[in-house]
PDB file of N, CA and C in Angstrom:
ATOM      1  N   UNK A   1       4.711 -12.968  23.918  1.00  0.00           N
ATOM      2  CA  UNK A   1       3.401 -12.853  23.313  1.00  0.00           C
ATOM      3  C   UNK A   1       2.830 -11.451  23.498  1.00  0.00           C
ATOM      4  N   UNK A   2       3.078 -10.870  24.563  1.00  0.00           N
ATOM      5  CA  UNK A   2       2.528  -9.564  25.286  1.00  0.00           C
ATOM      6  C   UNK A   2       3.483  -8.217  23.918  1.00  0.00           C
ATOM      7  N   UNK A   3       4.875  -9.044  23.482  1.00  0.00           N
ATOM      8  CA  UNK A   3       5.289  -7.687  22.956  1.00  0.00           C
ATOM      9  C   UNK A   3       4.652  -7.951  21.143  1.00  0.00           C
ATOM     10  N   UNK A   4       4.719  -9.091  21.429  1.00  0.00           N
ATOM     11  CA  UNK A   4       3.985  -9.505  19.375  1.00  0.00           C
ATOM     12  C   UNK A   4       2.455  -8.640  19.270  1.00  0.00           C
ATOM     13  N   UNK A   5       1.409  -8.903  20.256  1.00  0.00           N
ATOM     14  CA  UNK A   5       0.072  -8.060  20.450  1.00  0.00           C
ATOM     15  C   UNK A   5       0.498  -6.852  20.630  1.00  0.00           C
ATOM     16  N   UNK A   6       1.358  -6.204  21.042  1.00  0.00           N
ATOM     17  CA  UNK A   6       1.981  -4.766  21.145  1.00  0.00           C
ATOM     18  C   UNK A   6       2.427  -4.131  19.938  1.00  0.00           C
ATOM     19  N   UNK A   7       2.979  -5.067  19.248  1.00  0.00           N
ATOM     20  CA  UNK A   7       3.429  -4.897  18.279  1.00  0.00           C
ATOM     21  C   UNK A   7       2.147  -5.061  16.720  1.00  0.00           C
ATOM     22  N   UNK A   8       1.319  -5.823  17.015  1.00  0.00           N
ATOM     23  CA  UNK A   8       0.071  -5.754  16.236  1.00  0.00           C
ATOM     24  C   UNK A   8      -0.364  -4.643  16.624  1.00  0.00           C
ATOM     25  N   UNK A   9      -0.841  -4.678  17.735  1.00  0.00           N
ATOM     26  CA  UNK A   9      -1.931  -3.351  17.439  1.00  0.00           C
ATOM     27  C   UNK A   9      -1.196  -1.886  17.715  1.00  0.00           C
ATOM     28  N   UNK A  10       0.174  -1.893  17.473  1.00  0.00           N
ATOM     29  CA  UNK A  10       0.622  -0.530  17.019  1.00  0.00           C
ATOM     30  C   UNK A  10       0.599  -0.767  15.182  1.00  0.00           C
ATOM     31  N   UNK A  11       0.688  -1.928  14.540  1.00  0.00           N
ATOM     32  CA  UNK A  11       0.526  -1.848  12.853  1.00  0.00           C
ATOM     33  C   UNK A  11      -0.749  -1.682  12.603  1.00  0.00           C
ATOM     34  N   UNK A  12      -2.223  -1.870  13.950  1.00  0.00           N
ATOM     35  CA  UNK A  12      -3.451  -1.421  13.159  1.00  0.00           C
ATOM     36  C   UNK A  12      -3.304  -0.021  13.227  1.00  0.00           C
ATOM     37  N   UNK A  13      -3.098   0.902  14.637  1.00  0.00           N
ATOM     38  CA  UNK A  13      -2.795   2.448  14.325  1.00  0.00           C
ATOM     39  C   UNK A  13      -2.781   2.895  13.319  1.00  0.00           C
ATOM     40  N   UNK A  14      -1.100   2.398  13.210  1.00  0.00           N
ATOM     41  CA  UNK A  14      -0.555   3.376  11.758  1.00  0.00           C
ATOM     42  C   UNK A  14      -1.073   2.997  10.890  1.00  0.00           C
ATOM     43  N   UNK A  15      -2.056   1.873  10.246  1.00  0.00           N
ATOM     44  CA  UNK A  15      -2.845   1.555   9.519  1.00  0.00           C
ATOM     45  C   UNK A  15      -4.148   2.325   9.348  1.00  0.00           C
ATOM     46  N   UNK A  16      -4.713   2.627  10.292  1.00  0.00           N
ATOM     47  CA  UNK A  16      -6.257   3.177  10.393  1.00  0.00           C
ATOM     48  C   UNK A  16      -5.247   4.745  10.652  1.00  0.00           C
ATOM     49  N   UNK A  17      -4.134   5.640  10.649  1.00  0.00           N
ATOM     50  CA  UNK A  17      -3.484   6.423  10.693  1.00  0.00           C
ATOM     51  C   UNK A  17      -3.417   6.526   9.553  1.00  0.00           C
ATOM     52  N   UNK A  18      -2.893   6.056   8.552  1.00  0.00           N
ATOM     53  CA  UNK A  18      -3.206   6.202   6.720  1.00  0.00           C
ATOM     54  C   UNK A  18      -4.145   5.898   6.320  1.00  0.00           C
ATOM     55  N   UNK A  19      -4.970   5.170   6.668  1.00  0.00           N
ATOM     56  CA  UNK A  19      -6.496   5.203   6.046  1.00  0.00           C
ATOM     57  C   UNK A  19      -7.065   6.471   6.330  1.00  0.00           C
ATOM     58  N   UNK A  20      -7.260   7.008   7.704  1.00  0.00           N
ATOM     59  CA  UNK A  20      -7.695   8.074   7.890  1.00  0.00           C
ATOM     60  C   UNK A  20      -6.733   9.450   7.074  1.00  0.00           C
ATOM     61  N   UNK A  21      -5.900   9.587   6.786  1.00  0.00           N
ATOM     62  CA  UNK A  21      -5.308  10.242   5.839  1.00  0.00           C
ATOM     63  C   UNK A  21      -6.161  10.425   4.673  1.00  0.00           C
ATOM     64  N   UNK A  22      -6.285   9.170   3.850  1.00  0.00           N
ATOM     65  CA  UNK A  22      -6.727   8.893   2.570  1.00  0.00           C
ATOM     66  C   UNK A  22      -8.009   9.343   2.159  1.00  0.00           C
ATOM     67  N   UNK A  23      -8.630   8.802   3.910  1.00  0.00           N
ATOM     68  CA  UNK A  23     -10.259   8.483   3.084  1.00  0.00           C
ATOM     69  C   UNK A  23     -10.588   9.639   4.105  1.00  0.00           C
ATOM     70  N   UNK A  24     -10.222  10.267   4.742  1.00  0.00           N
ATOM     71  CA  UNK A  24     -11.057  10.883   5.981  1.00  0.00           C
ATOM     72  C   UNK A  24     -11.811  12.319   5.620  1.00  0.00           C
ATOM     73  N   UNK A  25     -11.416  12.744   4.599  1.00  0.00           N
ATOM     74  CA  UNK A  25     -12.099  13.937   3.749  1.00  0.00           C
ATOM     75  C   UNK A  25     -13.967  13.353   3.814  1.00  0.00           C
ATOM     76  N   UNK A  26     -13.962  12.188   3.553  1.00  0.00           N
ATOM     77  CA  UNK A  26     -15.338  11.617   3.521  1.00  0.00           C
ATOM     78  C   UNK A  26     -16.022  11.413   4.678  1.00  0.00           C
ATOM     79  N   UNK A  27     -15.351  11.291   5.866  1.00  0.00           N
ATOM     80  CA  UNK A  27     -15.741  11.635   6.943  1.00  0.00           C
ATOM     81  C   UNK A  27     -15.965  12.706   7.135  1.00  0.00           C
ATOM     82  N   UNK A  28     -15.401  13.855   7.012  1.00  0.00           N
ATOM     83  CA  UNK A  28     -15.572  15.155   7.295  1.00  0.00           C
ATOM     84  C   UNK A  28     -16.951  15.655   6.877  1.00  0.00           C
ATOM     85  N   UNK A  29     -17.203  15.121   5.287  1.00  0.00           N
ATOM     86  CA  UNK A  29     -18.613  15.647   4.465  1.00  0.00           C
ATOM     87  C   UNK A  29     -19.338  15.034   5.466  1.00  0.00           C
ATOM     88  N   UNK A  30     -19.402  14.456   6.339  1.00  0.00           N
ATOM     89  CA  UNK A  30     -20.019  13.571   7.587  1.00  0.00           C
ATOM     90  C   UNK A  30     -20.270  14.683   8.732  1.00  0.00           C
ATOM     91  N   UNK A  31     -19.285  14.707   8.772  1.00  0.00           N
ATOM     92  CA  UNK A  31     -19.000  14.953  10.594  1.00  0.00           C
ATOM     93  C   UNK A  31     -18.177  16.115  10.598  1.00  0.00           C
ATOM     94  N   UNK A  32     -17.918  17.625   9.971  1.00  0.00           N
ATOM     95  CA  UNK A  32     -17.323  18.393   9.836  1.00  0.00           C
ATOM     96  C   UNK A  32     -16.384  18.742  11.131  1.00  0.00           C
ATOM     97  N   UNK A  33     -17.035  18.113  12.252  1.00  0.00           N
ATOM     98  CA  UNK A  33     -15.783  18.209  13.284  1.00  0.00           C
ATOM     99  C   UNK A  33     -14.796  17.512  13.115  1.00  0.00           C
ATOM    100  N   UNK A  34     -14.322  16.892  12.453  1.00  0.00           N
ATOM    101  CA  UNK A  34     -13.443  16.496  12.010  1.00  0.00           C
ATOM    102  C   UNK A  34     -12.518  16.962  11.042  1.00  0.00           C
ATOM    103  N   UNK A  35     -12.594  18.152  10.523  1.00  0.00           N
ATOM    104  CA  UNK A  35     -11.890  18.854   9.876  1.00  0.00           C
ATOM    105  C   UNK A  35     -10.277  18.839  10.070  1.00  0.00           C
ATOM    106  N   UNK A  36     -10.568  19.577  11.229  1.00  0.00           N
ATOM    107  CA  UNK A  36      -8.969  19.986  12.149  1.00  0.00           C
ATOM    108  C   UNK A  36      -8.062  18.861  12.299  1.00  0.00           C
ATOM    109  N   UNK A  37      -8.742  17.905  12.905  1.00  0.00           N
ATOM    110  CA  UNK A  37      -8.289  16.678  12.773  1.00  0.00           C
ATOM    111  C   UNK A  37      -7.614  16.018  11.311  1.00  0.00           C
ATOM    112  N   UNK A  38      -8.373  15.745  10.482  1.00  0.00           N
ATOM    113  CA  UNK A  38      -8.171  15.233   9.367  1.00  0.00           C
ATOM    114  C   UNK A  38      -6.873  16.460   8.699  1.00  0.00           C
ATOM    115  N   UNK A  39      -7.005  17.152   8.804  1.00  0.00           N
ATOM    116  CA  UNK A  39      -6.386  18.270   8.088  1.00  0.00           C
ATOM    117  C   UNK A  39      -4.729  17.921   8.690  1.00  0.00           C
ATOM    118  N   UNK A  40      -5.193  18.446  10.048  1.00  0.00           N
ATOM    119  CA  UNK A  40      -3.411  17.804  10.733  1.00  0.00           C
ATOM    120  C   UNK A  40      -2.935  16.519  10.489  1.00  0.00           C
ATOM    121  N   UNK A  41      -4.003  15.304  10.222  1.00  0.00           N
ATOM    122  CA  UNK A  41      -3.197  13.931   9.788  1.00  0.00           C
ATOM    123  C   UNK A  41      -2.721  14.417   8.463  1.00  0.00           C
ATOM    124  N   UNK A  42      -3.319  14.821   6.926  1.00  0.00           N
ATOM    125  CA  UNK A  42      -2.909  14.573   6.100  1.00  0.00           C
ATOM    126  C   UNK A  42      -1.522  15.679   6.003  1.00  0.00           C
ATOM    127  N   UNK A  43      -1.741  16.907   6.518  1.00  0.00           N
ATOM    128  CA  UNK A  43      -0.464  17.423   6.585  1.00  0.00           C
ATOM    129  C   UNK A  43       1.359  16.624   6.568  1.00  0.00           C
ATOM    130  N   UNK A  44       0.704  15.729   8.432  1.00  0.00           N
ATOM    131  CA  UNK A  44       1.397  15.218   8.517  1.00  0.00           C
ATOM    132  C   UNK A  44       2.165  14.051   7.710  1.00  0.00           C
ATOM    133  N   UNK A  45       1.195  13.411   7.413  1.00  0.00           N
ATOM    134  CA  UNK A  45       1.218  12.462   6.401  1.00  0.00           C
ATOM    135  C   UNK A  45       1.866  12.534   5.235  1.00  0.00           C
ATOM    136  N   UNK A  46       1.764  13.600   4.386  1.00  0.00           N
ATOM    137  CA  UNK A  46       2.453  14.111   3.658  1.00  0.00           C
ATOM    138  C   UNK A  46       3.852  14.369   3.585  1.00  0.00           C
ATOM    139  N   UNK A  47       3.889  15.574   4.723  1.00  0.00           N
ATOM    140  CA  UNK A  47       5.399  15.824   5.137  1.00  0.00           C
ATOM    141  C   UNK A  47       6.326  14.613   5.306  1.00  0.00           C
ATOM    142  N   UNK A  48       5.777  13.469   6.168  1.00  0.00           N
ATOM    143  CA  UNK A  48       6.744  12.446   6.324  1.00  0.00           C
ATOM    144  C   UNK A  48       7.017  11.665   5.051  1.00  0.00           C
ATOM    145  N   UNK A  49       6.083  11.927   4.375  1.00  0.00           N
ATOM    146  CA  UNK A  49       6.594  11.061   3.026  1.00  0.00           C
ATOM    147  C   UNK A  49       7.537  12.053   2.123  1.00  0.00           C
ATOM    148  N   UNK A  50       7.150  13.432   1.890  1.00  0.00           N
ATOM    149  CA  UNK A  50       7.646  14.143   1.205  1.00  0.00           C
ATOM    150  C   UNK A  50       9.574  14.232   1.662  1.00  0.00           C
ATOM    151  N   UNK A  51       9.405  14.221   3.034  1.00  0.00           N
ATOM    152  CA  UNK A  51      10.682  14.090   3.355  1.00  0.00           C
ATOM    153  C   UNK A  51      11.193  13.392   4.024  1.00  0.00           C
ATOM    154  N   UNK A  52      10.872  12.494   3.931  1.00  0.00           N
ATOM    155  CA  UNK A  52      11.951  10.208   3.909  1.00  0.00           C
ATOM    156  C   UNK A  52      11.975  10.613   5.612  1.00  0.00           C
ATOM    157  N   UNK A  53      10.982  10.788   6.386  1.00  0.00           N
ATOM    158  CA  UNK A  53      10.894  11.037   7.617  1.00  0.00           C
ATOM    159  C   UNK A  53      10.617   9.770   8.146  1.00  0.00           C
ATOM    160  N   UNK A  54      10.823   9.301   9.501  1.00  0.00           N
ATOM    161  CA  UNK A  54      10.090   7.735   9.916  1.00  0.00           C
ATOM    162  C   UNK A  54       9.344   8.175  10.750  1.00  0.00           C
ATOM    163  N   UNK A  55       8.058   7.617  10.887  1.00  0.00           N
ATOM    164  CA  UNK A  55       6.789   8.036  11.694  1.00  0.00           C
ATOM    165  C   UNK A  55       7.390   7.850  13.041  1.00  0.00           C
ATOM    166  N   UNK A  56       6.913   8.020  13.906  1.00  0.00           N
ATOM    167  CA  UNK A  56       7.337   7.289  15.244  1.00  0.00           C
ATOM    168  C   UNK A  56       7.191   5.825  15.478  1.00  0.00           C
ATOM    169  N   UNK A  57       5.572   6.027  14.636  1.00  0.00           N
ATOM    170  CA  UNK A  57       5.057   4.609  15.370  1.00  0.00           C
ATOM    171  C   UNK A  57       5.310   3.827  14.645  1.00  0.00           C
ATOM    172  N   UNK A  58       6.630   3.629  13.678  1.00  0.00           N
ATOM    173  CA  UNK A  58       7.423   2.437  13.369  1.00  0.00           C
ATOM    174  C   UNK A  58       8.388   1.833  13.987  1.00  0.00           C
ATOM    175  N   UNK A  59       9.452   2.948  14.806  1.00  0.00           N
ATOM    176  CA  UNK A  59      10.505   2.953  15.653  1.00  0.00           C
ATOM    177  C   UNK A  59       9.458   1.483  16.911  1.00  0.00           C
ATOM    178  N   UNK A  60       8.910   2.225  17.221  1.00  0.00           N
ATOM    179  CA  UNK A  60       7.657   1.646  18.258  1.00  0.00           C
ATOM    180  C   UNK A  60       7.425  -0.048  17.600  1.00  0.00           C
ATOM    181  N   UNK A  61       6.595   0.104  16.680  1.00  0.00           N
ATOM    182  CA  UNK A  61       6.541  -1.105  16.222  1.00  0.00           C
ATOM    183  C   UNK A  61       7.470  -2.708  16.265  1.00  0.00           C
ATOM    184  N   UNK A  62       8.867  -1.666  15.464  1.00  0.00           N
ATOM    185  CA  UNK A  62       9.944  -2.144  15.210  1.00  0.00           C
ATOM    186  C   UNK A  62      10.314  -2.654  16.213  1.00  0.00           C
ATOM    187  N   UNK A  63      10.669  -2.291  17.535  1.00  0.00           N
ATOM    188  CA  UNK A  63      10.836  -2.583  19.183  1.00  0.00           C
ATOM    189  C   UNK A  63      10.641  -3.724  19.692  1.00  0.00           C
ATOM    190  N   UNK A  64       8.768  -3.479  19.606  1.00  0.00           N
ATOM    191  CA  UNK A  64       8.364  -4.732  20.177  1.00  0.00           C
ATOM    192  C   UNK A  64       8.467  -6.185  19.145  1.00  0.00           C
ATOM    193  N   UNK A  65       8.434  -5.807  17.744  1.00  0.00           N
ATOM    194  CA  UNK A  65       8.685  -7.471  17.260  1.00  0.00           C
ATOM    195  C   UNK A  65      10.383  -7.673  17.691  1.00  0.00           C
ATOM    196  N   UNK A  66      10.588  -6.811  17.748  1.00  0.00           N
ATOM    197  CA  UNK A  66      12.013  -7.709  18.232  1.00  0.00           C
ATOM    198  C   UNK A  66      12.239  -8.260  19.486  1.00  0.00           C
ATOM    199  N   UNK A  67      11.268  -7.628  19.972  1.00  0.00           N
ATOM    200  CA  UNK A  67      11.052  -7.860  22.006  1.00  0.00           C
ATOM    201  C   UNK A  67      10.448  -9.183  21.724  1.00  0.00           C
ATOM    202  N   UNK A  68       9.694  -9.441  20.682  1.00  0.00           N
ATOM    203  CA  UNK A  68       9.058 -10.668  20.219  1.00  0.00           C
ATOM    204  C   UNK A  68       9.178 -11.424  20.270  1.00  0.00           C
ATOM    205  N   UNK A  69      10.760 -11.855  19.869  1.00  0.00           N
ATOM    206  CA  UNK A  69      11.703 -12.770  18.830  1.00  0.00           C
ATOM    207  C   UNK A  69      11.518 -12.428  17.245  1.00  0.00           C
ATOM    208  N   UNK A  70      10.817 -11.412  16.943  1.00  0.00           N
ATOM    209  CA  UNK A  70      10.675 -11.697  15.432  1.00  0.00           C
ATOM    210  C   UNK A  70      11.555 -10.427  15.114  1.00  0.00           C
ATOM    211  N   UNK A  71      11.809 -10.626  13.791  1.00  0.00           N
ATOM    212  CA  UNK A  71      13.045  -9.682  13.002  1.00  0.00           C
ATOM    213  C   UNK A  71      11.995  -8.287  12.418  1.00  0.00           C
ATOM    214  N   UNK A  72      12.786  -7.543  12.942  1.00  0.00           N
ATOM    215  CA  UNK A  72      12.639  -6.017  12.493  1.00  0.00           C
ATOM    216  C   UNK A  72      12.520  -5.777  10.774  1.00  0.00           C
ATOM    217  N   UNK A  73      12.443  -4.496  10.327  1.00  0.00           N
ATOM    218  CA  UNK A  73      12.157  -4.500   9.073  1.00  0.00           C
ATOM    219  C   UNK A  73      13.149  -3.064   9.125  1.00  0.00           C
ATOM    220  N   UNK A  74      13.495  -2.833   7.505  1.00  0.00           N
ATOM    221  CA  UNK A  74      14.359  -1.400   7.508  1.00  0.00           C
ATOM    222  C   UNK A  74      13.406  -0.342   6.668  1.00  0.00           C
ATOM    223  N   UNK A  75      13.272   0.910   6.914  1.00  0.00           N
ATOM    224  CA  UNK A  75      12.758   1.636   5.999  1.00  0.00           C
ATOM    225  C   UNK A  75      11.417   1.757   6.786  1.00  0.00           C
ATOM    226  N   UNK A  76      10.502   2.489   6.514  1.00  0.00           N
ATOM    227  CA  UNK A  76       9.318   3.235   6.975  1.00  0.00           C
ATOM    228  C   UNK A  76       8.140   2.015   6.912  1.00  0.00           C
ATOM    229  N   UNK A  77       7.020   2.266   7.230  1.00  0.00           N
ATOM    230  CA  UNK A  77       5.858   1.321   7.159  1.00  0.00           C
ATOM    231  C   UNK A  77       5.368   1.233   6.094  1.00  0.00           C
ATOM    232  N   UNK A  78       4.778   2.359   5.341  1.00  0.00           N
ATOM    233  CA  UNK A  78       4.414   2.132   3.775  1.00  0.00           C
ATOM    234  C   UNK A  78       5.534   1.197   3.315  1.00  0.00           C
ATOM    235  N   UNK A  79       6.291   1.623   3.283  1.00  0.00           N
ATOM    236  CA  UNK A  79       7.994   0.797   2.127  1.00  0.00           C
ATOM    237  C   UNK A  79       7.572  -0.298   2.318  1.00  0.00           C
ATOM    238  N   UNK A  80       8.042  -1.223   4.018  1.00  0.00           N
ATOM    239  CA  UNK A  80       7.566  -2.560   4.356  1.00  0.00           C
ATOM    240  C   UNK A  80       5.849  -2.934   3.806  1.00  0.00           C
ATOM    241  N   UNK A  81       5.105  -2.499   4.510  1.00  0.00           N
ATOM    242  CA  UNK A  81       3.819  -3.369   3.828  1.00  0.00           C
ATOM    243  C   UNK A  81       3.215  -2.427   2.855  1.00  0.00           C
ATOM    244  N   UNK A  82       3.381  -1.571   2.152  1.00  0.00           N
ATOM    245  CA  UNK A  82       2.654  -0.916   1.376  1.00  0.00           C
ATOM    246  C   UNK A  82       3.267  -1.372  -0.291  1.00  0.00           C
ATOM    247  N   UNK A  83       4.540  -0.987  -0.311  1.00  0.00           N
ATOM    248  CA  UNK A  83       5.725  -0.558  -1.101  1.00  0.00           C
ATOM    249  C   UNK A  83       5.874  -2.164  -1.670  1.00  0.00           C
ATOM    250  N   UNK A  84       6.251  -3.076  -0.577  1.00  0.00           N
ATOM    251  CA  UNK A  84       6.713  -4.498  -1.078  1.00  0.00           C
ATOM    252  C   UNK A  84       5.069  -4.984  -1.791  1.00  0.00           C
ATOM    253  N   UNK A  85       4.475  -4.897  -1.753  1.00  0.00           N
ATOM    254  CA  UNK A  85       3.194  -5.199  -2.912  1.00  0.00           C
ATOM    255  C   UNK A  85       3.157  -4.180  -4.207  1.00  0.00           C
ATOM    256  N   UNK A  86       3.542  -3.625  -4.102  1.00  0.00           N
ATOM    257  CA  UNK A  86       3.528  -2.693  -5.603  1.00  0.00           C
ATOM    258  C   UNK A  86       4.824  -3.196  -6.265  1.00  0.00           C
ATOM    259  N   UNK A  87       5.783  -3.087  -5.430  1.00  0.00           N
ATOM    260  CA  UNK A  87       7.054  -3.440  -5.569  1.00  0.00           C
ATOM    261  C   UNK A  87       8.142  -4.103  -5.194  1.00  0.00           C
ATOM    262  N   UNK A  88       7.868  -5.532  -5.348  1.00  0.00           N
ATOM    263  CA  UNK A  88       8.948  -6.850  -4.582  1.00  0.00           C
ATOM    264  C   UNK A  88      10.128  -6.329  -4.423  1.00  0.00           C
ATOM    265  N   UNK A  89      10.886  -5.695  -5.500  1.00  0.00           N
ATOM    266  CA  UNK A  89      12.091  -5.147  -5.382  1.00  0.00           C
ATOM    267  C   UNK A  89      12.476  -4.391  -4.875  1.00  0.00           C
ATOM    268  N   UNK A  90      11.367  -3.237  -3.937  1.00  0.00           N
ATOM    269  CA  UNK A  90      12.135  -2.127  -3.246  1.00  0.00           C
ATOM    270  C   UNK A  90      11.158  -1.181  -4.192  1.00  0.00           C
ATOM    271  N   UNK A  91      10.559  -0.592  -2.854  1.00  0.00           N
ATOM    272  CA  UNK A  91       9.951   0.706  -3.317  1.00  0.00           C
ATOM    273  C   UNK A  91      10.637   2.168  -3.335  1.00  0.00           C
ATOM    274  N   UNK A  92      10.745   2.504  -4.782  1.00  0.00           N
ATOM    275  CA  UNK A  92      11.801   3.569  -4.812  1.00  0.00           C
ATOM    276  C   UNK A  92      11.068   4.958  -3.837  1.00  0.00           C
ATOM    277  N   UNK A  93      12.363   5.597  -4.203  1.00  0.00           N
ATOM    278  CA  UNK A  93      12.031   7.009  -3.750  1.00  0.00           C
ATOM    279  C   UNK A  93      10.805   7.764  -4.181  1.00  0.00           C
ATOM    280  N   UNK A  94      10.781   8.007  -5.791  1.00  0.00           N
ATOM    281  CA  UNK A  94       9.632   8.313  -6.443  1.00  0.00           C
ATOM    282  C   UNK A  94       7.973   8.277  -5.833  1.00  0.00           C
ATOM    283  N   UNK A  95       8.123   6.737  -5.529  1.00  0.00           N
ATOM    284  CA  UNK A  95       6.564   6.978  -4.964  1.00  0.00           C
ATOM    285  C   UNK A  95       6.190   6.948  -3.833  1.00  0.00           C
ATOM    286  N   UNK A  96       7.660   7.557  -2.596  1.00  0.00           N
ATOM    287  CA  UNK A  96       7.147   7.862  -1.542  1.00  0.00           C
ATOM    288  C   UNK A  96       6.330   9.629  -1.857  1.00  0.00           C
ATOM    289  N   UNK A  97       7.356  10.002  -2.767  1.00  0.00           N
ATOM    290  CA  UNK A  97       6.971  11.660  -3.512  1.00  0.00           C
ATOM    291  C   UNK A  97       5.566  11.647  -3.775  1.00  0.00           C
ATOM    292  N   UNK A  98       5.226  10.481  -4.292  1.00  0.00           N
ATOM    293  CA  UNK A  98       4.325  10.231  -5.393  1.00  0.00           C
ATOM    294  C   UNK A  98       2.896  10.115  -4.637  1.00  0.00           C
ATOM    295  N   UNK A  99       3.395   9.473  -3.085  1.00  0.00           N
ATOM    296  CA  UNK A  99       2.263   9.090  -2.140  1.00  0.00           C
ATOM    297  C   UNK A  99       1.990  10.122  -1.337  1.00  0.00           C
ATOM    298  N   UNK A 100       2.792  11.335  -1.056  1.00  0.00           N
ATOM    299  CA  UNK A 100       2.854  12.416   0.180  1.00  0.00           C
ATOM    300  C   UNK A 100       2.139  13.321  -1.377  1.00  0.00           C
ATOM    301  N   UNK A 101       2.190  13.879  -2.599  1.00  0.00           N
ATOM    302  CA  UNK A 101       1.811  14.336  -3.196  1.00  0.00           C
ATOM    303  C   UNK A 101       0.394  13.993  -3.195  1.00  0.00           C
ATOM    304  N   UNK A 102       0.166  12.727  -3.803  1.00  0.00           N
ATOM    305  CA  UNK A 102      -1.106  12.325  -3.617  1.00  0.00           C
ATOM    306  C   UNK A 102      -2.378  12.550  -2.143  1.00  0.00           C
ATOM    307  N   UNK A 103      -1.341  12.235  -1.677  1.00  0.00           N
ATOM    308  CA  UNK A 103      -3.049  12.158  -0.402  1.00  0.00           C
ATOM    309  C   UNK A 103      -3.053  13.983  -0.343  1.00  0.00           C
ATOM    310  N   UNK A 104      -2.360  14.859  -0.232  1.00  0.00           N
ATOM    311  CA  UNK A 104      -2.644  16.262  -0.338  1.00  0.00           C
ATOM    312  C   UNK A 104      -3.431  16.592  -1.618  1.00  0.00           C
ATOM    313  N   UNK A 105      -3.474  16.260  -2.335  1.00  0.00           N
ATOM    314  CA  UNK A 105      -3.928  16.915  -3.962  1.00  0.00           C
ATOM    315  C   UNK A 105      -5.238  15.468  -3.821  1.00  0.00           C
ATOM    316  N   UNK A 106      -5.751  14.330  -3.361  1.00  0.00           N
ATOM    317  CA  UNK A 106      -6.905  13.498  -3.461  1.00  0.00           C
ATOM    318  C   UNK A 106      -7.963  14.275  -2.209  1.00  0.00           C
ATOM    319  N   UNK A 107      -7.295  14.752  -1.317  1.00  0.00           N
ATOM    320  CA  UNK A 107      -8.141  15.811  -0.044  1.00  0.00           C
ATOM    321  C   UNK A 107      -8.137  17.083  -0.326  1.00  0.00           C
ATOM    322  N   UNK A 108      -7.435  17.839  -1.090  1.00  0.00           N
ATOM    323  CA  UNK A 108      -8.235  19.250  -1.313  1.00  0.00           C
ATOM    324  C   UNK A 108      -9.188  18.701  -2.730  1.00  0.00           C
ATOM    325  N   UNK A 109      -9.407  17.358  -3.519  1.00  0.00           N
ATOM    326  CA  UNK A 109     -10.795  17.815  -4.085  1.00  0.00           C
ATOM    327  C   UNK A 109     -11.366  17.222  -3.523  1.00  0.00           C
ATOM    328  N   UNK A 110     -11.720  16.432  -2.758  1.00  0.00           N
ATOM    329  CA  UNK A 110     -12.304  16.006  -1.469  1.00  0.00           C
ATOM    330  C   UNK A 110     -13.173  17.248  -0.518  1.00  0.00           C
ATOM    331  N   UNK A 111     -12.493  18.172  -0.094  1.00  0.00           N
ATOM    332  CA  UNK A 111     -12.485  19.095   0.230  1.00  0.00           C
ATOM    333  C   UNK A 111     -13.443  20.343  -0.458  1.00  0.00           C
ATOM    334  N   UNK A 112     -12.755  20.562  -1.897  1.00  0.00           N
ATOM    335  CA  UNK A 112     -13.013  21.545  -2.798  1.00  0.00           C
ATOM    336  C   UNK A 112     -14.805  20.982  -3.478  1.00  0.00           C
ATOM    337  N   UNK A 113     -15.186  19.781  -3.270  1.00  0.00           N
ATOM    338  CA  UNK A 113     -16.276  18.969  -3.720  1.00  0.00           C
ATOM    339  C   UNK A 113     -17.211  19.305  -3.092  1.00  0.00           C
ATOM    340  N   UNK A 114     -16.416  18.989  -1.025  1.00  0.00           N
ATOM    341  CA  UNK A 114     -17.749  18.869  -0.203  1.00  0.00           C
ATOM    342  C   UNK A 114     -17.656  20.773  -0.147  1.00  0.00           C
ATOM    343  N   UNK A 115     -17.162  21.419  -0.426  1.00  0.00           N
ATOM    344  CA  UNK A 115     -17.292  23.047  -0.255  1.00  0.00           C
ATOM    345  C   UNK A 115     -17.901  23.802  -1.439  1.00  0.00           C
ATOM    346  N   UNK A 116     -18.058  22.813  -2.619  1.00  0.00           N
ATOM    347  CA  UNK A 116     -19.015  23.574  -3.965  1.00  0.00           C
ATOM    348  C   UNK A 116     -20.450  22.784  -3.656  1.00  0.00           C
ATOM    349  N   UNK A 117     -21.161  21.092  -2.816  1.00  0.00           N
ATOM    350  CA  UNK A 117     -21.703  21.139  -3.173  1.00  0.00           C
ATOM    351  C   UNK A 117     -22.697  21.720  -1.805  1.00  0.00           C
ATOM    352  N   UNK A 118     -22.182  22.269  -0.552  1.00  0.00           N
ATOM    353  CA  UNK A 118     -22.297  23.165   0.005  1.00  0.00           C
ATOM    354  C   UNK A 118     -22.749  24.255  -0.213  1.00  0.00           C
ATOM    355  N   UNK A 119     -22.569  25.154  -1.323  1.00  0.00           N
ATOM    356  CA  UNK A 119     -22.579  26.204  -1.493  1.00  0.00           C
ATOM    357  C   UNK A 119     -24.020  26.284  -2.656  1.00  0.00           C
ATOM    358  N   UNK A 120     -23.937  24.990  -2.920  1.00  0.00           N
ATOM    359  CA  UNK A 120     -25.293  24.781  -3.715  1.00  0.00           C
ATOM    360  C   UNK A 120     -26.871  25.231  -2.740  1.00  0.00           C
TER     361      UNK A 120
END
């Protein structure tokens, strides 16, 4: 039971770890200390998608459901719960491209928004 709760609340992380990716530009128009921060997640974020990288904190994940009794999954965290809802069949390559492209190009106008209406 101790490794299944281990194993949950490493999938909220990397969960609130891509949310904060996504949405965290909107925090920033908030809380500009958060810049640096936000900036190094989506980097990261990116890169691992751009190049079929596995986060850590899947390896991690992966661990404890098996420490569990429950069966592991293959392929990255988006693929497993992101990917299998867009795509029952297997989420191709394309829109891991498609997702590391995106959150970089949805945060610089994020970015480029809260810095024009700034300047107002």
């Amino acid at each position: 039971m101790l490794y299944r709760a281990g194993a949950d609340l490493v999938l909220c992380v990397h969960l609130a770890f891509v949310a904060f990716a996504v949405f965290g530009g909107f925090l920033v128009c908030c809380d500009p200390g958060w810049t640096w921060v936000h900036i190094s997640v989506v980097l990261w974020s990116s890169i691992v998608n751009l190049m079929s990288w596995t986060c850590p904190l899947t390896p991690i994940e992966q661990t404890l459901r098996r420490r569990a009794g429950e069966s592991g999954y293959s392929g990255g965290f988006v693929q497993h719960y992101v990917g299998r809802l867009v795509y029952p069949r297997g989420m191709p390559r394309q829109l891991e491209l498609v997702a590391g492209v995106s959150v970089v190009v949805g945060n610089v106008l994020v970015y480029a928004l809260m810095f024009a209406l700034a300047g107002q």
